[in-house]
Protein backbone atom coordinates (compact mmCIF):
# COMPACT_ATOMS: atom_id res chain seq x y z
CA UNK A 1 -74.94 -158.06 99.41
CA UNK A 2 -75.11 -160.53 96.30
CA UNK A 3 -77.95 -163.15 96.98
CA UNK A 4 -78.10 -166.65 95.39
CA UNK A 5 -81.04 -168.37 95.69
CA UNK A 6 -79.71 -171.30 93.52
CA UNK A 7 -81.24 -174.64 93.96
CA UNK A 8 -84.52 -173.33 96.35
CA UNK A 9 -87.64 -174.15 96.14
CA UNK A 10 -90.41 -171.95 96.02
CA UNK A 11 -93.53 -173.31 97.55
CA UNK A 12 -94.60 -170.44 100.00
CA UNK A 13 -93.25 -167.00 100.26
CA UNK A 14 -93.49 -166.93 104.34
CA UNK A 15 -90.08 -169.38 103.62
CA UNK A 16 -87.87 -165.87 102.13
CA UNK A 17 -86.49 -162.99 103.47
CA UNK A 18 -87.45 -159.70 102.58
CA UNK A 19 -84.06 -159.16 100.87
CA UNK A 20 -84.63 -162.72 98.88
CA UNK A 21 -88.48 -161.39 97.69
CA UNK A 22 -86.90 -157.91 96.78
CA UNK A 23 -84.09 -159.55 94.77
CA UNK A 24 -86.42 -161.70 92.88
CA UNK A 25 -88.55 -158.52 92.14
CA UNK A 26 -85.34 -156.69 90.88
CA UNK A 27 -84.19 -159.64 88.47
CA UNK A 28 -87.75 -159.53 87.51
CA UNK A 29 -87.52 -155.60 86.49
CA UNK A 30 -84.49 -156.44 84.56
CA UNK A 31 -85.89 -159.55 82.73
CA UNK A 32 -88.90 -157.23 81.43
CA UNK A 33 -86.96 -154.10 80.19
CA UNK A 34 -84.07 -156.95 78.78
CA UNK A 35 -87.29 -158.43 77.27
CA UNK A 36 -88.84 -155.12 75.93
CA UNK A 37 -84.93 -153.89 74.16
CA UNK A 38 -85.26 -157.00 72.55
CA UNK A 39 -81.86 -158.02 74.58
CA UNK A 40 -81.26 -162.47 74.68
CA UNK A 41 -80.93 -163.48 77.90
CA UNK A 42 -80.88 -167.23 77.99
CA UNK A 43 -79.52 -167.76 80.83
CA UNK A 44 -81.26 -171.12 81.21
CA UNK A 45 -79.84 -172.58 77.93
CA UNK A 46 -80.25 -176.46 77.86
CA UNK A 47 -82.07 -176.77 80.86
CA UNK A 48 -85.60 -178.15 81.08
CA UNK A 49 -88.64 -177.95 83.33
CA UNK A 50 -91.33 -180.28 84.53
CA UNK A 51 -94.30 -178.73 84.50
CA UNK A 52 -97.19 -181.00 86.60
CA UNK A 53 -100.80 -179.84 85.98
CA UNK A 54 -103.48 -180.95 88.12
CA UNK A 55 -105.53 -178.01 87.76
CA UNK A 56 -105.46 -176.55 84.42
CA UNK A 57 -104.57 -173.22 83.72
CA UNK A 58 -104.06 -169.97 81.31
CA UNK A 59 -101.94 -167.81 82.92
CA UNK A 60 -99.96 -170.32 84.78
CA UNK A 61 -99.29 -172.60 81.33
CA UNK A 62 -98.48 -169.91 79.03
CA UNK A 63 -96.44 -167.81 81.06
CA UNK A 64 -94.05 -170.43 82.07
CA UNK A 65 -93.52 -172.46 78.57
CA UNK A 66 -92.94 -168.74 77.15
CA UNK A 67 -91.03 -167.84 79.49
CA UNK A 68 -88.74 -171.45 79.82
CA UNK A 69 -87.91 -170.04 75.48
CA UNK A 70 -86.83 -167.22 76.64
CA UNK A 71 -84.66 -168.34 78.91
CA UNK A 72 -83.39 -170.36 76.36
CA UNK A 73 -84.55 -173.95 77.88
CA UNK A 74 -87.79 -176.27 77.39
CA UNK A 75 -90.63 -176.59 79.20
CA UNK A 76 -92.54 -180.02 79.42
CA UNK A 77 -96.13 -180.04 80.14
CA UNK A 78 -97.20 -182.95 81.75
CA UNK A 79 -100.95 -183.21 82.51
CA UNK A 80 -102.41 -185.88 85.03
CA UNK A 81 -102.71 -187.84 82.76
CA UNK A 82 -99.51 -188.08 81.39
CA UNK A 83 -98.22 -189.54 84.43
CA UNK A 84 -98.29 -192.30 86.43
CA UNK A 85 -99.58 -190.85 89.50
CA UNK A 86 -103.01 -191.76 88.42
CA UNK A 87 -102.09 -195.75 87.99
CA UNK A 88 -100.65 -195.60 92.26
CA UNK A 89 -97.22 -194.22 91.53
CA UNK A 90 -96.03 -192.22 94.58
CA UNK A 91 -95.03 -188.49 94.55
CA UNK A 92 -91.99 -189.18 96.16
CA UNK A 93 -91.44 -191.85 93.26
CA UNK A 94 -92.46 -189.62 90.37
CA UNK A 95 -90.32 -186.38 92.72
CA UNK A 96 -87.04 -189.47 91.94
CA UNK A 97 -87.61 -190.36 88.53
CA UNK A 98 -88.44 -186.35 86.94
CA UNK A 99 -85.15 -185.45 89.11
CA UNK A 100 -83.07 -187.83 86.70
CA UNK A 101 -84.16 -186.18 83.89
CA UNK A 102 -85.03 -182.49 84.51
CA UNK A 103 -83.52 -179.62 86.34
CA UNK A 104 -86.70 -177.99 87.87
CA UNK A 105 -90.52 -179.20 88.23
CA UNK A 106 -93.16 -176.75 88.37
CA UNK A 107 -96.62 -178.24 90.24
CA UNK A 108 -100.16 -176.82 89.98
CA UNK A 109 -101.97 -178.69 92.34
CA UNK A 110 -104.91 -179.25 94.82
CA UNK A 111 -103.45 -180.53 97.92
CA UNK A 112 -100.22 -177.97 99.41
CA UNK A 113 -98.70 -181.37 100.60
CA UNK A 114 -98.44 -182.58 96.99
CA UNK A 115 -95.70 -179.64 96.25
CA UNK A 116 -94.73 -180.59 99.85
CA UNK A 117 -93.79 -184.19 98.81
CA UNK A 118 -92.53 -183.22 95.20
CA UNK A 119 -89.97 -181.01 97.14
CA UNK A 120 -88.92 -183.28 99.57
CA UNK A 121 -87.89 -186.11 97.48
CA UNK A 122 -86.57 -183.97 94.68
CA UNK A 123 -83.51 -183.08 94.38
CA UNK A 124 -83.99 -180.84 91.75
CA UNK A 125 -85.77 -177.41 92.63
CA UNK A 126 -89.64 -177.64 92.74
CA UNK A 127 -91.69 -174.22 92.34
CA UNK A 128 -95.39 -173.65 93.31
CA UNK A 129 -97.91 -173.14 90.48
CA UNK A 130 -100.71 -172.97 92.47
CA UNK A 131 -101.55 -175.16 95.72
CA UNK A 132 -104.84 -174.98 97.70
CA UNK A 133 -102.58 -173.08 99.75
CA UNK A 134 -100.32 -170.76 99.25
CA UNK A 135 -99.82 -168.87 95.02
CA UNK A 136 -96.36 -167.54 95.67
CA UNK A 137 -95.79 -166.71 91.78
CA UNK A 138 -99.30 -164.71 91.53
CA UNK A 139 -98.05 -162.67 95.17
CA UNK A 140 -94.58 -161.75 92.79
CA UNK A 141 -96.10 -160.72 89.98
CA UNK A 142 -98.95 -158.84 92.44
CA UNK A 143 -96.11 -156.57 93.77
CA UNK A 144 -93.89 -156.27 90.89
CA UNK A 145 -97.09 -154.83 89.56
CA UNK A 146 -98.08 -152.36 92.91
CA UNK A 147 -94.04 -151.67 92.09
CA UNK A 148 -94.09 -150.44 88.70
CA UNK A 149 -97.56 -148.28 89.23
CA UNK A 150 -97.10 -147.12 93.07
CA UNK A 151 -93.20 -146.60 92.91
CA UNK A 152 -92.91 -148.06 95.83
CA UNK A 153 -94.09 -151.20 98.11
CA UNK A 154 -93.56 -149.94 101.90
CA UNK A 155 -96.53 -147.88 103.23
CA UNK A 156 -98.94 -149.17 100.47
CA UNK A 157 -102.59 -149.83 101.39
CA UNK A 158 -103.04 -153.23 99.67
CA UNK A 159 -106.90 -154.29 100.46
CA UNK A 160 -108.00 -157.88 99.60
CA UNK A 161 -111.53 -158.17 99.63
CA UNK A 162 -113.36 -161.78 99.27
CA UNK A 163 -112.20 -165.24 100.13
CA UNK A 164 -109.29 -165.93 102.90
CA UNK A 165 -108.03 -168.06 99.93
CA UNK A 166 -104.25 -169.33 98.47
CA UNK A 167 -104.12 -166.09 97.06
CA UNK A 168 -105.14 -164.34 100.07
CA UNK A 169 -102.42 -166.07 101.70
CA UNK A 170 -99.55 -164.97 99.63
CA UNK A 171 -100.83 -161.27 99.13
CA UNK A 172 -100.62 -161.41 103.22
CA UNK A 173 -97.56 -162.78 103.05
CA UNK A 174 -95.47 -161.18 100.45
CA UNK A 175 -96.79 -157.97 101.72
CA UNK A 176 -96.09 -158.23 105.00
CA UNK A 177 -92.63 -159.20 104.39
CA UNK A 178 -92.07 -155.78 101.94
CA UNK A 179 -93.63 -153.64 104.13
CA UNK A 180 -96.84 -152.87 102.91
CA UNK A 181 -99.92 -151.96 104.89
CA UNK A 182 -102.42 -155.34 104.33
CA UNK A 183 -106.24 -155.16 105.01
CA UNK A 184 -107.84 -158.34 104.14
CA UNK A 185 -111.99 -158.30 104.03
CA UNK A 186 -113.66 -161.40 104.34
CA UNK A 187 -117.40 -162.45 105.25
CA UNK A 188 -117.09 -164.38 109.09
CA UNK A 189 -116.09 -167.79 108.10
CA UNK A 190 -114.02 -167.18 105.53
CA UNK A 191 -111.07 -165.90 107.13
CA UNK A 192 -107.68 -166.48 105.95
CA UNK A 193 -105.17 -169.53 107.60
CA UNK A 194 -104.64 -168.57 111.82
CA UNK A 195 -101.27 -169.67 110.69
CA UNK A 196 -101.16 -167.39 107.83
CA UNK A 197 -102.45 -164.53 110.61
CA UNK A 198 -99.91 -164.94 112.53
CA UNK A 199 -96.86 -164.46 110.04
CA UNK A 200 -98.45 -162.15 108.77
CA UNK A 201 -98.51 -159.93 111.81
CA UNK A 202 -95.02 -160.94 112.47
CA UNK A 203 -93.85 -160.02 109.21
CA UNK A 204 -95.38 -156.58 109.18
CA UNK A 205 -94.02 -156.37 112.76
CA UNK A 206 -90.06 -156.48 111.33
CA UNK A 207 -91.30 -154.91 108.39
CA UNK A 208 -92.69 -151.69 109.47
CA UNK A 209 -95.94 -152.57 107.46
CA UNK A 210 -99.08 -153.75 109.42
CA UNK A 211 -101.97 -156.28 108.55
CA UNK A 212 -105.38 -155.80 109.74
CA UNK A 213 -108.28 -158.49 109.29
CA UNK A 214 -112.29 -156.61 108.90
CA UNK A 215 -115.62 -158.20 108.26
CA UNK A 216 -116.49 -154.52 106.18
CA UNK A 217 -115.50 -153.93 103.22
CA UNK A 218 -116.13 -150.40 102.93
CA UNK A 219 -114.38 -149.95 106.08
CA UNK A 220 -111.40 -151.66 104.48
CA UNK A 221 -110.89 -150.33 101.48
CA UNK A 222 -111.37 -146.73 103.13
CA UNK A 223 -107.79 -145.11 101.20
CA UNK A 224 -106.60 -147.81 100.15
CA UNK A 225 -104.09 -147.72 97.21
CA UNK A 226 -104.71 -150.99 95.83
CA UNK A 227 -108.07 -153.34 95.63
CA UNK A 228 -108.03 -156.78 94.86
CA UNK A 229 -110.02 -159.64 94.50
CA UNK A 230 -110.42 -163.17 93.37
CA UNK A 231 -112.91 -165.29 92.46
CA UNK A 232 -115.70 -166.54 95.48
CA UNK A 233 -115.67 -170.09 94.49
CA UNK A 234 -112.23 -171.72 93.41
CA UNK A 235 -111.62 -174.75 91.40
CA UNK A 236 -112.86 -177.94 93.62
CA UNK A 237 -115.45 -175.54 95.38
CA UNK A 238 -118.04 -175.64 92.46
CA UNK A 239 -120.58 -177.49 94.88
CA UNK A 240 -120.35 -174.52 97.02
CA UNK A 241 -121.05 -171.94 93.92
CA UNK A 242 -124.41 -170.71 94.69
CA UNK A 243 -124.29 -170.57 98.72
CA UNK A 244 -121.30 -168.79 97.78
CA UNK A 245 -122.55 -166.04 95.73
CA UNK A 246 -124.93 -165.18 98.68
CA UNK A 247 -122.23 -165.14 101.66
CA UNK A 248 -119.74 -162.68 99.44
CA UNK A 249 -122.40 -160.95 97.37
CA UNK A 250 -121.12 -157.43 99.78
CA UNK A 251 -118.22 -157.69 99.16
CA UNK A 252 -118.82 -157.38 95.77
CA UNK A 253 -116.06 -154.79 94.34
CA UNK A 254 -118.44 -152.32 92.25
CA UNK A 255 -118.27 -148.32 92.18
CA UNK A 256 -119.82 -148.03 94.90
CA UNK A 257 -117.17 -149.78 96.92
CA UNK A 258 -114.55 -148.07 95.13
CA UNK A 259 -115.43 -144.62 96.04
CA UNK A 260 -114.16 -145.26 99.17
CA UNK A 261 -110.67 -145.87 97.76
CA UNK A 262 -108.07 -143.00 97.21
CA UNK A 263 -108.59 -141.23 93.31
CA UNK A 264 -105.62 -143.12 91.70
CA UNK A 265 -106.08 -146.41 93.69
CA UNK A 266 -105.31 -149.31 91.42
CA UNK A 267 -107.67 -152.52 90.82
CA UNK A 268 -106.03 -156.26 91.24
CA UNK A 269 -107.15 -159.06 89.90
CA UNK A 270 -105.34 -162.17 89.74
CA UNK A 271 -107.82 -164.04 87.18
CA UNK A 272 -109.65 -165.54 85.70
CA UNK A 273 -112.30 -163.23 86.50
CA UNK A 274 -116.29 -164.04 87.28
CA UNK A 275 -117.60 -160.73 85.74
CA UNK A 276 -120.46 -159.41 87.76
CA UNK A 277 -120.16 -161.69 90.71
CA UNK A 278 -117.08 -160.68 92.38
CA UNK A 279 -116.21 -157.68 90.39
CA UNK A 280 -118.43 -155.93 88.32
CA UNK A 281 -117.28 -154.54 84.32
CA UNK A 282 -117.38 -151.05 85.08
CA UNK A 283 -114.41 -151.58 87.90
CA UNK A 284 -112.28 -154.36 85.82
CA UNK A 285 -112.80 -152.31 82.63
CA UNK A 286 -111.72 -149.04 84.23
CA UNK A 287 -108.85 -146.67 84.17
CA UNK A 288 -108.04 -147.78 87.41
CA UNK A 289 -107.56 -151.36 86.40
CA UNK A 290 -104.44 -153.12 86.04
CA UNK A 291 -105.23 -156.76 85.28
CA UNK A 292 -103.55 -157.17 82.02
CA UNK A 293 -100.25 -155.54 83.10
CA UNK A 294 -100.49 -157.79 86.81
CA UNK A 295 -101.27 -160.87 84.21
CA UNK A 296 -98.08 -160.04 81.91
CA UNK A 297 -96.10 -159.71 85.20
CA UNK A 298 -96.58 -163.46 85.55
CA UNK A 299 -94.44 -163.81 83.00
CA UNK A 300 -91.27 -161.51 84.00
CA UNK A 301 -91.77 -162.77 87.70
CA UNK A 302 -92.06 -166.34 87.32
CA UNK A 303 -88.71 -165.92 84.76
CA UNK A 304 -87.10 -164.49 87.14
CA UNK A 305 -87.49 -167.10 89.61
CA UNK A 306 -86.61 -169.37 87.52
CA UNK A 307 -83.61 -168.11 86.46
CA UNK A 308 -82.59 -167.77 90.19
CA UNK A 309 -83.24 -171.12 91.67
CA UNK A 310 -82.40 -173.22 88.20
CA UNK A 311 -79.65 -171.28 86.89
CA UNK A 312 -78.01 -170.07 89.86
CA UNK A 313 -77.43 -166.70 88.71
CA UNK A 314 -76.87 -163.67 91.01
CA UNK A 315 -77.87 -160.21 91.74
């Protein structure tokens, strides 16, 4: 079956079908080795993107301005302050105005609703950068990764262990929806979304995967294939830092905590990273480790997507 997502947006993966995430991953695949041949393919020639920063960003910049070139378009960066948003102009307003002269707008935001808005009163496609939410690009990238190094998606452990964060949510939900086996480890209080629960179990349910929510992290991470982890305090959580550090300080991912895992499990880490908080140097700096290749994967995923919702183009 050929599957066009042209004109979607992408704001949380719980609104695609497994078939739509799995298409996305293939063009993905292809971009990279098209990429790696040295092959052009600029499929987005003369097009342009929006790109709205409230947060600022490495990964998420960089990734998306290189990969725009390559695609053959432009990528504006427009920082808070470049708009008017900060003088009392509306999202819906500024959604009208970038639609009139762009053919996509990427948001990193705080507030979910803010991509939310953008999308509604677009009527160009809007993709999520980051929202306090949901991080649908990271969760593509995350499995194109567990792809390429586990051959394979269905029946993987994939074992989150921290905060029930945005990127909590769309681990849960991407792999849920691809079959995976998800085990999420959080300290009590710090669970994911109930929504997010609830798809998630519904997911694995027509997926053949399963999700499972613990309070122990060793218990969790007993065979697991994949560990991952993300910072304990997230941008606009700074005043919570130190109480923080105390709650999650188990569920610190260290060797100890490893040795539970299987031999050639594989360590996540969507970055930036707190070294020794979170994750400690001799886990991130292992063999086991794949940050760099998950953090390049931004890149191949997020074209991909882009090429699919701006530039119409089918697999």
């Amino acid at each position: 079956m050929v599957v066009s997502l042209a004109g979607r947006d992408i704001l949380c993966l719980q609104d695609f079908t497994r078939e739509e995430i799995e298409t996305i991953l293939e063009t993905a695949k292809m971009m990279k080795i098209w990429q790696k041949i040295g092959k052009p393919h600029r499929v987005l020639e003369g097009k342009t993107l929006a790109m709205i920063f409230q947060k600022p960003s490495t990964r998420t910049r960089i990734s998306f301005e290189v990969g725009m070139y390559q695609l053959g378009g432009y990528a504006l960066y427009l920082n808070a302050q470049d708009l008017q948003l900060r003088r009392g102009e509306t999202i819906a307003d500024t959604a009208r105005v970038l639609s009139r002269y762009v053919d996509g707008i990427m948001a990193r935001v705080y507030a979910h609703k803010d991509v939310e808005d953008l999308a509604k009163y677009a009527s160009v496609p809007v993709i999520n950068g980051l929202s306090d939410f949901s991080h649908p690009c990271q969760a593509l990238a995350d499995y194109m990764t567990i792809w390429e190094k586990k051959g394979r998606i269905q029946g993987v452990k994939v074992v989150y262990v921290g905060d029930g964060n945005n990127v909590a949510h769309s681990l849960m939900i991407a792999g849920t929806k691809l079959g995976a086996n998800v085990v999420v480890a959080t300290p009590e209080g710090y669970e994911p979304d109930e929504k997010v629960i609830k798809w998630a179990e519904k997911n694995a349910a027509e997926s053949g995967g399963s999700f499972e929510l613990l309070h122990d992290p060793v218990k969790a991470v007993k065979d697991a294939d994949v560990i991952y982890t993300d910072v304990w305090a997230s941008m606009g959580q700074e005043a919570e830092a130190e109480m923080r550090r105390k709650i999650f300080k188990p569920f610190q991912v260290n060797k100890e905590l490893v040795k539970h895992a299987k031999p050639d499990y594989i360590f996540m880490h969507c970055l930036p990273a707190h070294r020794g908080e979170e994750v400690t140097d001799d886990v991130i700096d292992s063999p086991n480790s794949v940050v760099w290749d998950q953090a390049e994967n931004r890149l191949h995923a997020q074209k991909a997507a882009l090429a699919l919702v701006m530039g119409g183009i089918k697999v």
